[in-house]
Protein backbone atom coordinates (compact mmCIF):
# COMPACT_ATOMS: atom_id res chain seq x y z
CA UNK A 1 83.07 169.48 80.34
CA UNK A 2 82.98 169.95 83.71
CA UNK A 3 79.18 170.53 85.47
CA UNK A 4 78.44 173.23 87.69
CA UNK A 5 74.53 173.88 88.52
CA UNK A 6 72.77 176.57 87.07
CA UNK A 7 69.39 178.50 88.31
CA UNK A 8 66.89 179.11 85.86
CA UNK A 9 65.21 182.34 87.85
CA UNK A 10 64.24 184.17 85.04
CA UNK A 11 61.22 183.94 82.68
CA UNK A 12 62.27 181.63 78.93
CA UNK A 13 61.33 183.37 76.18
CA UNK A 14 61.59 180.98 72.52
CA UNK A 15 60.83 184.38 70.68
CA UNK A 16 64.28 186.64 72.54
CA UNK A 17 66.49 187.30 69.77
CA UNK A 18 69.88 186.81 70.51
CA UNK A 19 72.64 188.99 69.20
CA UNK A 20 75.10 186.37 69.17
CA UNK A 21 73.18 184.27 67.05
CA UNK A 22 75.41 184.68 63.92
CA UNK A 23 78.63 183.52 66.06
CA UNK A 24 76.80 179.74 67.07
CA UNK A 25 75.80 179.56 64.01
CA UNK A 26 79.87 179.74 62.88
CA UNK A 27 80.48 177.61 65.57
CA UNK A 28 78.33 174.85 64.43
CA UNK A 29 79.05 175.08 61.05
CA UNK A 30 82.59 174.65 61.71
CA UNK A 31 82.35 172.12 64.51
CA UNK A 32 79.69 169.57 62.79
CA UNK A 33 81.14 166.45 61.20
CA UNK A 34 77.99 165.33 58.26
CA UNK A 35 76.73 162.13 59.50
CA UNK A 36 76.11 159.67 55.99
CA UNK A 37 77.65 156.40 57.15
CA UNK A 38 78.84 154.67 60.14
CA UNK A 39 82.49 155.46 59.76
CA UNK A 40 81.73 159.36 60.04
CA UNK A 41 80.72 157.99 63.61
CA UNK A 42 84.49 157.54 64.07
CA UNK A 43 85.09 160.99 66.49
CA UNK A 44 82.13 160.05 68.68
CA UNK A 45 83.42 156.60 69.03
CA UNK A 46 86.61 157.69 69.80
CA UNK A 47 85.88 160.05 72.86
CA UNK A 48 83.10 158.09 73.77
CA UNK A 49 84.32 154.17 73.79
CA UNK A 50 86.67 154.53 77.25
CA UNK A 51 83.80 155.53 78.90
CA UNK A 52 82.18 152.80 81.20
CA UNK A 53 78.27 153.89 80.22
CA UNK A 54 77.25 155.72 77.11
CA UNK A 55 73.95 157.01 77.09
CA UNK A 56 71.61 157.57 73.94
CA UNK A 57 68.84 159.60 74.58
CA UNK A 58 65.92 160.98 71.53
CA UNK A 59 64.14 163.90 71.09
CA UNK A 60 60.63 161.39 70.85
CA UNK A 61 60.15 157.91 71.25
CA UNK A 62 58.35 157.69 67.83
CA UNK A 63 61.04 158.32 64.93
CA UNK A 64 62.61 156.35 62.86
CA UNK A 65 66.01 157.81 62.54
CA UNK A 66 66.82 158.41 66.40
CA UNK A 67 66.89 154.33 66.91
CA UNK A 68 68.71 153.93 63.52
CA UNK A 69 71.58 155.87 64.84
CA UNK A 70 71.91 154.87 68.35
CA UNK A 71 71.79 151.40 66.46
CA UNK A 72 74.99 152.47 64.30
CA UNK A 73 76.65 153.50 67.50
CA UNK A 74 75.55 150.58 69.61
CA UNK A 75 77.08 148.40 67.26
CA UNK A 76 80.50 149.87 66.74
CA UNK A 77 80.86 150.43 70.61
CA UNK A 78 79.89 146.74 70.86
CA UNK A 79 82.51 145.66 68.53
CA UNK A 80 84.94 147.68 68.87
CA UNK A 81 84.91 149.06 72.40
CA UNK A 82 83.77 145.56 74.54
CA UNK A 83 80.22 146.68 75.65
CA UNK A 84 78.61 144.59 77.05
CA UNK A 85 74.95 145.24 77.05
CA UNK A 86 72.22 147.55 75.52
CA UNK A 87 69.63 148.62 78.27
CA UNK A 88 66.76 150.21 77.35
CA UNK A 89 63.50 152.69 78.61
CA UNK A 90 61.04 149.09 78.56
CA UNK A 91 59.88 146.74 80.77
CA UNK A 92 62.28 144.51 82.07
CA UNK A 93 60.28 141.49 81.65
CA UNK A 94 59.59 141.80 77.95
CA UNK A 95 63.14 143.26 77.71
CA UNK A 96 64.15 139.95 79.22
CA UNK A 97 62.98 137.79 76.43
CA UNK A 98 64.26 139.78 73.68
CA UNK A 99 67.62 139.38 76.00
CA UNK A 100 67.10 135.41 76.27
CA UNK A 101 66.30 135.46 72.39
CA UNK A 102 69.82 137.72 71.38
CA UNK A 103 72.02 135.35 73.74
CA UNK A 104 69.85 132.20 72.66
CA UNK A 105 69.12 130.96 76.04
CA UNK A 106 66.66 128.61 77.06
CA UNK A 107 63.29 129.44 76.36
CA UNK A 108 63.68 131.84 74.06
CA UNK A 109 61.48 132.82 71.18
CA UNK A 110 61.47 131.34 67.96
CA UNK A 111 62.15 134.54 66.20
CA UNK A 112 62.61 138.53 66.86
CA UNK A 113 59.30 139.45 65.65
CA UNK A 114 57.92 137.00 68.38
CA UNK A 115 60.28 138.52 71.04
CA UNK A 116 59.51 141.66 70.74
CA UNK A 117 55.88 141.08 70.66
CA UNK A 118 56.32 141.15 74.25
CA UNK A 119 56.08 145.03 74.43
CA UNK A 120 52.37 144.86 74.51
CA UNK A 121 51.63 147.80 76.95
CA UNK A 122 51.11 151.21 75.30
CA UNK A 123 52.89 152.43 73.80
CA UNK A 124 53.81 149.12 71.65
CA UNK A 125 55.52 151.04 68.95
CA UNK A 126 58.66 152.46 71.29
CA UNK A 127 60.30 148.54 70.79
CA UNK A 128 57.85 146.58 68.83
CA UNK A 129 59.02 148.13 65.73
CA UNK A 130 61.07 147.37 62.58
CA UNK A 131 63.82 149.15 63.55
CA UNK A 132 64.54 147.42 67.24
CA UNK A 133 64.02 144.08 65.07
CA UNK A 134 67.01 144.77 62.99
CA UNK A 135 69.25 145.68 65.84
CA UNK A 136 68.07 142.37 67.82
CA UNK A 137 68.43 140.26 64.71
CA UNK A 138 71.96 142.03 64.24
CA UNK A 139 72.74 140.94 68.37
CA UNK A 140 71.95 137.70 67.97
CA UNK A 141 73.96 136.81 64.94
CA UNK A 142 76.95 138.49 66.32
CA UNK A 143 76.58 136.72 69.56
CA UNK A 144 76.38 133.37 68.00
CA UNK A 145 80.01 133.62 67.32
CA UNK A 146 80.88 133.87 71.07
CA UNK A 147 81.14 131.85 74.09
CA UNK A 148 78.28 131.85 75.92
CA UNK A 149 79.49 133.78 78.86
CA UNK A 150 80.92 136.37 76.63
CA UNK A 151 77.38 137.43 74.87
CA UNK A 152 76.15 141.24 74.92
CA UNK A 153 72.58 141.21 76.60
CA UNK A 154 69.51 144.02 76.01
CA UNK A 155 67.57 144.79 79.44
CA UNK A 156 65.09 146.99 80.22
CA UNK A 157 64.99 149.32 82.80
CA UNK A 158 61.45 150.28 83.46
CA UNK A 159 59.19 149.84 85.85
CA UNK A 160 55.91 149.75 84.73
CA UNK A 161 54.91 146.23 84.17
CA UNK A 162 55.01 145.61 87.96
CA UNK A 163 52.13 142.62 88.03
CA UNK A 164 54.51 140.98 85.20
CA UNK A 165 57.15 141.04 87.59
CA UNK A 166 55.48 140.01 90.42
CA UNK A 167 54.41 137.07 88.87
CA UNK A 168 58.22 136.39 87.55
CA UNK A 169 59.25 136.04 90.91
CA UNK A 170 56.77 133.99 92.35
CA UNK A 171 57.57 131.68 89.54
CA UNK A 172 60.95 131.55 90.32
CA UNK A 173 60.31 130.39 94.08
CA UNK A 174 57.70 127.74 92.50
CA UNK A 175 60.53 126.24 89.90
CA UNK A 176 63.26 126.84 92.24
CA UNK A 177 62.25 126.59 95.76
CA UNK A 178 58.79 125.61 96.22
CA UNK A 179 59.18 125.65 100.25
CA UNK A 180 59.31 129.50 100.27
CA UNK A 181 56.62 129.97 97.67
CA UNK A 182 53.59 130.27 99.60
CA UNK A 183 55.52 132.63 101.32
CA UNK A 184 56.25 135.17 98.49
CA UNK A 185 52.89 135.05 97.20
CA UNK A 186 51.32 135.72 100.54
CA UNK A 187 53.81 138.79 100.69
CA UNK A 188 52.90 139.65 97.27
CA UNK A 189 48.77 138.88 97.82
CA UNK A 190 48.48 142.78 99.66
CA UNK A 191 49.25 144.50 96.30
CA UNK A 192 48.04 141.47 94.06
CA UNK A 193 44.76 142.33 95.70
CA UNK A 194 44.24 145.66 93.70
CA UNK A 195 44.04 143.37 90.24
CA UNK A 196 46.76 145.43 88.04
CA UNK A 197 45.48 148.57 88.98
CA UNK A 198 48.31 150.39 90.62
CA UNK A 199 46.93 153.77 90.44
CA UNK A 200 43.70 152.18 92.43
CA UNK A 201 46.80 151.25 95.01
CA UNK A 202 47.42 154.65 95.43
CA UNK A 203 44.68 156.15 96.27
CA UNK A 204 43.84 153.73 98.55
CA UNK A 205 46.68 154.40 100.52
CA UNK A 206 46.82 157.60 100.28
CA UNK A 207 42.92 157.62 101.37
CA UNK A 208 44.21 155.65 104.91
CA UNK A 209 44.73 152.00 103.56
CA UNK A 210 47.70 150.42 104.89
CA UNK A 211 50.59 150.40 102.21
CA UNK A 212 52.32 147.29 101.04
CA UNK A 213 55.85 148.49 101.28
CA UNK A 214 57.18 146.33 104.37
CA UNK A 215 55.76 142.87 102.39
CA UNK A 216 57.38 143.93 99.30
CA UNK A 217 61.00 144.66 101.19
CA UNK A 218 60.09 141.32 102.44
CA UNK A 219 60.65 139.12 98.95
CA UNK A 220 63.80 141.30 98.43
CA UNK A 221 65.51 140.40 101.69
CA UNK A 222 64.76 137.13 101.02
CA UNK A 223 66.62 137.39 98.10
CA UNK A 224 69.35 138.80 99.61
CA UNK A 225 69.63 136.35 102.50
CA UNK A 226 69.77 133.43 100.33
CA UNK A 227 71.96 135.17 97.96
CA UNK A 228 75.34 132.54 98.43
CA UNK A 229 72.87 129.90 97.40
CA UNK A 230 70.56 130.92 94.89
CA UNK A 231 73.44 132.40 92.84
CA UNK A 232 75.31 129.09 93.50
CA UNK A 233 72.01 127.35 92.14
CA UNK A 234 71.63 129.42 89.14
CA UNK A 235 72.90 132.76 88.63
CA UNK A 236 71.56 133.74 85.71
CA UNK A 237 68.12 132.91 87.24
CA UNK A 238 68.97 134.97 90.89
CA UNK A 239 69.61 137.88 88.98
CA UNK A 240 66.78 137.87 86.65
CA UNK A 241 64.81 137.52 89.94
CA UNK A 242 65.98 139.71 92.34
CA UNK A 243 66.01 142.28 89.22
CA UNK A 244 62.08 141.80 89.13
CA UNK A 245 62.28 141.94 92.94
CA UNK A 246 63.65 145.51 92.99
CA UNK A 247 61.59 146.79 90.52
CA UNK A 248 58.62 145.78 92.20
CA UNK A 249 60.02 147.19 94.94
CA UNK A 250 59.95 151.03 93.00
CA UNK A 251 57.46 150.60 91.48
CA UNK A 252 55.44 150.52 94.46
CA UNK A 253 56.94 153.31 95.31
CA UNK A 254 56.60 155.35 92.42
CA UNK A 255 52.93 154.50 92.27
CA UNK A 256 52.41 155.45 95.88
CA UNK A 257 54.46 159.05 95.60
CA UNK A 258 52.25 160.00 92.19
CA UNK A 259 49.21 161.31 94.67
CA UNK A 260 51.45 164.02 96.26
CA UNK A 261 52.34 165.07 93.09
CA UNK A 262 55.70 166.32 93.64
CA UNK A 263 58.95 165.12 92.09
CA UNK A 264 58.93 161.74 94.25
CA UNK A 265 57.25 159.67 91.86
CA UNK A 266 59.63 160.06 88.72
CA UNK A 267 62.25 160.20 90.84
CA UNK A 268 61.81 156.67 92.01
CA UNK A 269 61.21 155.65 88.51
CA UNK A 270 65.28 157.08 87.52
CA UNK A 271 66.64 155.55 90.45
CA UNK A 272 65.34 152.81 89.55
CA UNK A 273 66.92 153.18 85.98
CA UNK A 274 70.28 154.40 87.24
CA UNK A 275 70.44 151.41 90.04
CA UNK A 276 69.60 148.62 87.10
CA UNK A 277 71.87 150.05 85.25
CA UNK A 278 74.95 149.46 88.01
CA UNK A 279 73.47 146.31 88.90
CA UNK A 280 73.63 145.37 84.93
CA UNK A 281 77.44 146.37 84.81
CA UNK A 282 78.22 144.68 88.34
CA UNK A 283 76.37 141.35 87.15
CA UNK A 284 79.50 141.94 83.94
CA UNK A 285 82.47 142.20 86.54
CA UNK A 286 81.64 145.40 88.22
CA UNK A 287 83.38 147.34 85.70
CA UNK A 288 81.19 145.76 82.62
CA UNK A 289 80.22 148.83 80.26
CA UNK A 290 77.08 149.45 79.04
CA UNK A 291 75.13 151.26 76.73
CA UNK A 292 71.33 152.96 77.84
CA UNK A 293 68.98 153.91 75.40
CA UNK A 294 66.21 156.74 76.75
CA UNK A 295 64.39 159.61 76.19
CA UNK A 296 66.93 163.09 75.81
CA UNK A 297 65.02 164.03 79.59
CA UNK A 298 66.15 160.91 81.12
CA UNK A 299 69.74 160.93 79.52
CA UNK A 300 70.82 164.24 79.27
CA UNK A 301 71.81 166.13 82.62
CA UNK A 302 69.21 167.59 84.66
CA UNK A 303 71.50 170.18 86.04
CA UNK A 304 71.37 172.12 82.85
CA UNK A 305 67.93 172.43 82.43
CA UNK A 306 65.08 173.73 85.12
CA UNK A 307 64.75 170.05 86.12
CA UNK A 308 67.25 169.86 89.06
CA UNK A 309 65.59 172.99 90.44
CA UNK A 310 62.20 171.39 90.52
CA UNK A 311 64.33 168.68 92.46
CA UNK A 312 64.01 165.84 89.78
CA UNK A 313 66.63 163.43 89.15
CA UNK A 314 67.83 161.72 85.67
CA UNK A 315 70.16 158.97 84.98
CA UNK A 316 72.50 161.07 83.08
CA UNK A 317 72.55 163.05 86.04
CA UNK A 318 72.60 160.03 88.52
CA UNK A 319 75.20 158.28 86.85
CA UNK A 320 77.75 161.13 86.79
CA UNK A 321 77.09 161.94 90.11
CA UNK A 322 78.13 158.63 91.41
CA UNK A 323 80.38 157.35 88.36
CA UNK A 324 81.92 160.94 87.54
CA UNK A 325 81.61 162.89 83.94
CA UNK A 326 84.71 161.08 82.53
CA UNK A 327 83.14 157.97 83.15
CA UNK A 328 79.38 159.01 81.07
CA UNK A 329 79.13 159.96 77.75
CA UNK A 330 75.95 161.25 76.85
CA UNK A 331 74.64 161.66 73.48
CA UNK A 332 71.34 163.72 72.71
CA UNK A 333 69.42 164.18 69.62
CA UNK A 334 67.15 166.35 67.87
CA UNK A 335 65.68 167.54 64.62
CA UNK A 336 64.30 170.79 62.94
CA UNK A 337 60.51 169.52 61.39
CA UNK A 338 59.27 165.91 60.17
CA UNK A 339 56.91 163.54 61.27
CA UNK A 340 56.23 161.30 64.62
CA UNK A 341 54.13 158.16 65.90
CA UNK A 342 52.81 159.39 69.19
CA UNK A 343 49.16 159.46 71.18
CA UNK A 344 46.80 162.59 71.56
CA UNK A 345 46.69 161.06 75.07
CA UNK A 346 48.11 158.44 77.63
CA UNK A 347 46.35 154.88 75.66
CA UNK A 348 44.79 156.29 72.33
CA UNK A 349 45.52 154.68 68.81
CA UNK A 350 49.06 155.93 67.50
CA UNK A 351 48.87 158.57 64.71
CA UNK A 352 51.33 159.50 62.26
CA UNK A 353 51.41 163.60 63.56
CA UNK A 354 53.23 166.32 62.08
CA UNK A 355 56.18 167.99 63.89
CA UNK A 356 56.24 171.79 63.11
CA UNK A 357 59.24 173.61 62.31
CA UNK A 358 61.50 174.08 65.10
CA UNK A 359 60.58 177.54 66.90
CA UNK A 360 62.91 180.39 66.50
CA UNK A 361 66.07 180.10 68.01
CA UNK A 362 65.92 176.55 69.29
CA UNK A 363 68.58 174.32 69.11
CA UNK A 364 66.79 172.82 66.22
CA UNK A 365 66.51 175.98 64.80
CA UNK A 366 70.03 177.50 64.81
CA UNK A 367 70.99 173.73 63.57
CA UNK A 368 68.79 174.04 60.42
CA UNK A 369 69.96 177.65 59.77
CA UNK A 370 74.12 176.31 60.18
CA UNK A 371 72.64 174.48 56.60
CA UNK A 372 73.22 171.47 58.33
CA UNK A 373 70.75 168.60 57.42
CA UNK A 374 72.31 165.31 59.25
CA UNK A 375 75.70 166.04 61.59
CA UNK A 376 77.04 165.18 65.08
CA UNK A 377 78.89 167.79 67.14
CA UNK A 378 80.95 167.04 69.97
CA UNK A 379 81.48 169.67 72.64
CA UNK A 380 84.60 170.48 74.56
CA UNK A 381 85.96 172.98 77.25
CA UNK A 382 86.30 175.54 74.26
CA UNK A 383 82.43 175.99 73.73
CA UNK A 384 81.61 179.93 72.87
CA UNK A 385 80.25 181.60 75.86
CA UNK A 386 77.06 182.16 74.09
CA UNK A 387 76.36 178.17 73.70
CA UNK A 388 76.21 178.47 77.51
CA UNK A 389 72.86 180.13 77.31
CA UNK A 390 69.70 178.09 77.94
CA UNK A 391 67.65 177.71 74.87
CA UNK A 392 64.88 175.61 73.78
CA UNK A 393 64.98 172.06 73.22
CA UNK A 394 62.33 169.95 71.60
CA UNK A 395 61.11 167.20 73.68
CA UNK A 396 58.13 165.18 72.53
CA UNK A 397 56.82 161.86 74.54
CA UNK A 398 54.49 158.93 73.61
CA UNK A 399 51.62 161.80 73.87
CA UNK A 400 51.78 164.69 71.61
CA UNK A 401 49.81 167.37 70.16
CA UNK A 402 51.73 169.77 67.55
CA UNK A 403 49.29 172.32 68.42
CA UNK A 404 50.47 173.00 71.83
CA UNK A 405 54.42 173.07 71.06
CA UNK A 406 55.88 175.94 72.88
CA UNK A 407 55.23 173.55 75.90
CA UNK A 408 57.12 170.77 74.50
CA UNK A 409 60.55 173.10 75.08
CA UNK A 410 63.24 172.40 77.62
CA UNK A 411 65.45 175.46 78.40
CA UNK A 412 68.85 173.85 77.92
CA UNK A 413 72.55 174.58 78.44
CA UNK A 414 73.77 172.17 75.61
CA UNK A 415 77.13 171.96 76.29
CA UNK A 416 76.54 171.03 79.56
CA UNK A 417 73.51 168.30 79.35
CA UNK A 418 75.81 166.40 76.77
CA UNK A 419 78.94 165.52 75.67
CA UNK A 420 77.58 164.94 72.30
CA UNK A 421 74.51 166.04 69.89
CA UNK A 422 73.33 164.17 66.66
CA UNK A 423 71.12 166.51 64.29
CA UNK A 424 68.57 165.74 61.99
CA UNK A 425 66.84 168.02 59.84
CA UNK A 426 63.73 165.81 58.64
CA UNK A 427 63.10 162.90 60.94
CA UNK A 428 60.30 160.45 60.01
CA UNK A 429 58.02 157.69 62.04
CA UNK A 430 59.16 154.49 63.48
CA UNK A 431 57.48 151.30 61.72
CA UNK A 432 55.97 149.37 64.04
CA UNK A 433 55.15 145.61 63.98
């Protein structure tokens, strides 16, 4: 469906009746394929598998059934379709193990459990859990049977764990080229010198401390001088660090813009998301297809919600723009009540919370009133002109509190921020590890 932007000038109300309610609920009663097996995946496979990136997002990063589905559909696109690699909202450097463990590469982990113990910053639960250990477990079996050079990889494409990075690629000049080591880690000692405290970074700069941008750019032109050789060397290795390079790189960045507290900051994070992504399909022939795995804000257009008029970017957003919509499918998710692992706040002990009945005329809500418990809908050029209204749209992150839910609601044209939607009625938690 093709994208135009939209302004969202006047005041959302969840509460607004809308006369036209009885005709979407028609619609998606007679557009909704029940979702109780793999094989009813078979239309969303279909319209989706030509696509070079298919993006998954979730309506929380805390429920069981959104990673069990994007798992079904990872799969079959993997098998069926030729993708080539699953990269998800983590680190890359713990992502990277679990990647070395699923293509059984040297040094890799003894086991998934071990792999994924990696994902030790909060939250742990988003990939430390049962469910990601099942889909690894699945990746690894199924890449056993291939060459080497043919095996489907799992990245991350975060940003956060920028020490871990650091240190990544000062131990690849050590093992690799020890002559230019002192040199990266003199580069790298400005921002080493704040001791994993990025946010301390920040405000020192932003209080009249020199910034650490130019030594940072430094390592990454290094990189890229020495490209022809290093790849020649290893390439495997050049990529994984250059990759760490980069992100260091944004994630200096994105630390630095959160004092000004304007879109700047996240926006560095999703480019840096979107550019790992092409960098993930160029390192699998330029054309390589992938699949991403991220929260329904990331993934689903930010042109149909009031995002792109606070001048934030997405990936789903990024991707088309550069890529074009035939070339991204995105998927979104959501569900009408259940329950959720999340935070009261950024760092406190998971809890098992409650997630409230989806407010009145939400998406969740006109979903639950269709009578529909567990379906996917697919949208086309031939969506009623009242599915083109923004509604409300459940988002809930790592932190959540049930008691302050009307915030938790993104105005959304549906149609617009994806090509698909999968709905469940009664979600339930992720198990962790």
């Amino acid at each position: 469906m093709k994208l135009s932007v939209y302004l969202f000038t006047a005041i959302f109300s969840f509460q607004l009746l809308h006369a036209n309610d009885t005709e979407l609920i028609d619609y998606i009663r007679s557009h909704a394929v029940s979702l109780e097996s793999k094989q009813d995946l078979d239309p969303l496979i279909d319209a989706a598998g030509e696509r070079q990136f298919v993006l998954l997002g979730e309506a929380s990063h805390g429920t069981s059934e959104y990673y069990i589905w994007r798992a079904k559909i990872s799969k079959r696109l993997i098998e069926e379709k030729g993708y080539r690699f699953i990269a998800v909202e983590g680190d890359w450097t713990a992502a990277y193990k679990v990647n070395k463990f699923v293509k059984d590469l040297p040094g890799a982990g003894a086991g998934a459990r071990e792999v994924l113990a990696s994902f030790d910053r909060w939250p742990p639960w988003m990939w430390n859990n049962e469910e990601v250990k099942e889909l690894i477990t699945w990746l690894r079996d199924y890449n056993l049977e291939l060459p080497e050079h043919e095996r489907v990889g799992f990245y991350g494409i975060d940003l956060y764990a920028m020490w871990d990075s650091i240190h990544e690629v000062i131990g690849y000049f050590e093992s690799m080229y020890p002559e230019n080591a002192e040199r990266v880690r003199q580069k790298y000692n400005c921002i080493l010198a704040f001791d994993d405290n990025p946010q301390g970074y920040a405000v020192a700069v932003y209080q009249g401390r020199a910034d650490c941008r130019n030594e940072i750019e430094d390592v990454v032109l290094l990189l890229r001088d020495n490209a022809e050789r290093y790849k020649s060397d290893d390439r495997r290795k050049y990529f994984n660090a250059k990759q760490n390079a980069l992100v260091v790189k944004y994630a200096e960045r994105h630390y630095r813009a959160m004092v000004d507290r304007g879109p700047r900051s996240w926006n560095y994070r999703v480019r840096n998301f979107k550019n790992t992504v092409d960098r993930l399909a160029g390192y699998f022939g330029g054309d390589g297809k992938g699949i991403v795995w991220a929260h329904n804000t990331h993934v689903g257009d930010a042109r149909a919600t009031p995002m792109a008029n606070q001048g934030m970017e997405n990936i789903g957003y990024l991707l088309r723009q550069k890529h074009g919509e035939e070339n991204v499918f995105i998927v979104g998710f959501g569900t009408h009540r259940g329950t959720v692992l999340a935070g009261r706040e950024w760092g406190a002990p998971v809890q098992t919370m409650e997630v409230p009945e989806a407010m009145q005329n939400s998406f969740g809500d006109l979903f639950y009133r269709a009578g529909i418990s567990k379906a996917l809908i697919l949208f086309d050029d031939q969506v009623p002109e009242a599915l083109m209204q923004a509604r409300g749209h459940r988002a809930k992150g790592v932190v959540y509190n049930p008691l302050q839910e009307r915030g938790n609601y993104v105005p959304t044209i549906i149609p617009q921020r994806y090509d698909a939607f999968i709905f469940i009625e009664k979600t339930s938690t992720l198990s962790p590890l």
